[in-house]
Protein backbone atom coordinates (compact mmCIF):
# COMPACT_ATOMS: atom_id res chain seq x y z
CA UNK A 1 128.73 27.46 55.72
CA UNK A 2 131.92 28.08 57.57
CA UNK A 3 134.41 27.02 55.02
CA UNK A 4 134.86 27.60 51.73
CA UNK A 5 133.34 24.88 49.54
CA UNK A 6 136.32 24.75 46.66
CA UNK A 7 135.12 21.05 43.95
CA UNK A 8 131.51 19.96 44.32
CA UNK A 9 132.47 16.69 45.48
CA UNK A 10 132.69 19.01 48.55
CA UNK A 11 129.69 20.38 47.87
CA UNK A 12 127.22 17.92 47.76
CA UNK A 13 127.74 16.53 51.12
CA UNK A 14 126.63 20.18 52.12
CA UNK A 15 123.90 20.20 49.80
CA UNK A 16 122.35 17.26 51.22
CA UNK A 17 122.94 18.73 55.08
CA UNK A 18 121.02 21.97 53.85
CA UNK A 19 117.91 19.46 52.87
CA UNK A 20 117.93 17.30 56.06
CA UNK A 21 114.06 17.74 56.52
CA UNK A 22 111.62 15.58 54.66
CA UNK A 23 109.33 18.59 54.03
CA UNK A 24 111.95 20.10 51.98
CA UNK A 25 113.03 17.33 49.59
CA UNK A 26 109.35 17.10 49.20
CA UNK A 27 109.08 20.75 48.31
CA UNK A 28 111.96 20.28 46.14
CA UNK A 29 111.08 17.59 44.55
CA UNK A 30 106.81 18.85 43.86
CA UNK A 31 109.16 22.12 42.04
CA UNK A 32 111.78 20.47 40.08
CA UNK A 33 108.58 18.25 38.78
CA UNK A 34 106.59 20.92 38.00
CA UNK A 35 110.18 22.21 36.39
CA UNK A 36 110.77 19.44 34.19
CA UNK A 37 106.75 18.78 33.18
CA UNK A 38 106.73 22.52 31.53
CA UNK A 39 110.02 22.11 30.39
CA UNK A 40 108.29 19.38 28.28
CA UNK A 41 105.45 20.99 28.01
CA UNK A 42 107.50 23.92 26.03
CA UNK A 43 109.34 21.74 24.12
CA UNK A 44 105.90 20.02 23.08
CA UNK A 45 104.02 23.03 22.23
CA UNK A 46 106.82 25.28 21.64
CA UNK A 47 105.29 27.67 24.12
CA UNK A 48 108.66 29.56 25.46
CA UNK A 49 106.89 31.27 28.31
CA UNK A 50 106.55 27.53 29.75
CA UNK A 51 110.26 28.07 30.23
CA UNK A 52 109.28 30.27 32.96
CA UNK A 53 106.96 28.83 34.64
CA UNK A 54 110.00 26.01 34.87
CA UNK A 55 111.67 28.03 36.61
CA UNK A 56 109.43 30.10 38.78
CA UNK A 57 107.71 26.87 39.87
CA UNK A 58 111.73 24.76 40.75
CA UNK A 59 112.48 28.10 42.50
CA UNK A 60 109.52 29.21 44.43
CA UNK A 61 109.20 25.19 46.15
CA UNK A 62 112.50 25.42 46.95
CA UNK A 63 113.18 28.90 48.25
CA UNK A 64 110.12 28.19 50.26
CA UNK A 65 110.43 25.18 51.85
CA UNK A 66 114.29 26.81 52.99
CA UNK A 67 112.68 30.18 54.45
CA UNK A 68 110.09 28.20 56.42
CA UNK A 69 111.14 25.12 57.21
CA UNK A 70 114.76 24.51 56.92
CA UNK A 71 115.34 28.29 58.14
CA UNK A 72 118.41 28.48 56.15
CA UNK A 73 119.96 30.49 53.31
CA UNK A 74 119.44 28.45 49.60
CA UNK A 75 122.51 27.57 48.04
CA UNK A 76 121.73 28.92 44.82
CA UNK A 77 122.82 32.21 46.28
CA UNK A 78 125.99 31.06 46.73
CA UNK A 79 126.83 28.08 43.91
CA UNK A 80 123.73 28.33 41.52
CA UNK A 81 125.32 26.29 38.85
CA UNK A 82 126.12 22.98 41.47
CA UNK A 83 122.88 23.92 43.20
CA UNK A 84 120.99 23.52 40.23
CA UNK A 85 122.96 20.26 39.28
CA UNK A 86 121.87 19.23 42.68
CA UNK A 87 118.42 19.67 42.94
CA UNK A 88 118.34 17.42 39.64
CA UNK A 89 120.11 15.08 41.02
CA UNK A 90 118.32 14.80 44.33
CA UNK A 91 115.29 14.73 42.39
CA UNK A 92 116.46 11.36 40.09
CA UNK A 93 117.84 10.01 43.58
CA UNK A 94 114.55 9.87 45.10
CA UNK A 95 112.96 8.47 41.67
CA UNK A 96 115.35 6.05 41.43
CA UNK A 97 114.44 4.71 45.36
CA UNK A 98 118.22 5.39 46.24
CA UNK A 99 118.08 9.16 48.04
CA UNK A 100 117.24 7.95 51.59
CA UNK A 101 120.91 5.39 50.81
CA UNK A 102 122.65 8.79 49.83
CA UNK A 103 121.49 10.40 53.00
CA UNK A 104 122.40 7.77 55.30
CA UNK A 105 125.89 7.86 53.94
CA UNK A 106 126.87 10.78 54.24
CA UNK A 107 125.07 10.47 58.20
CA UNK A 108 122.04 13.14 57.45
CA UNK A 109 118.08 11.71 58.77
């Protein structure tokens, strides 16, 4: 990142560059799924270790799928609150069918 990333309207352009691979939205998205399903899973058995699985499981697909096939530094290092925000709402981009729209405009794949 050469310049300093100040709103995260400036952000998630960069966020998106940093994820231009297919392999790593798919890692990304298999973790933040895993994420959310023992998220739910604590909430439905009240289980609080479920709450880190959450987060080993969103972290460990997405750190990675950066180290081996993006070959780049994760943002959460840098921004982990937008990061996070991110991820989520990559994740309900691709659900939603309109991620690959997002991509194209701001000219990544």
């Amino acid at each position: 990142m050469d310049r300093r990333i100040g709103t995260y309207e400036e952000f998630w352009p960069h966020y998106l560059a940093e994820h231009s691979r297919p392999v790593t939205r798919a890692c990304h998205f298999v973790g933040t799924g895993l994420a959310l399903a023992c998220l739910a899973g604590a909430a439905a058995t009240r289980d609080p270790r479920l709450v880190g699985v959450a987060a080993v499981s969103g972290y460990a697909f997405a750190w990675i799928s950066h180290a081996l096939v993006e070959r780049n530094r994760p943002a959460t290092f840098t921004h982990p609150v937008w990061s996070l925000v991110s991820d989520f709402r990559m994740f309900f981009l691709f659900v939603a069918g309109r991620l690959d729209l997002e991509l194209r405009r701001h000219g990544i794949g």
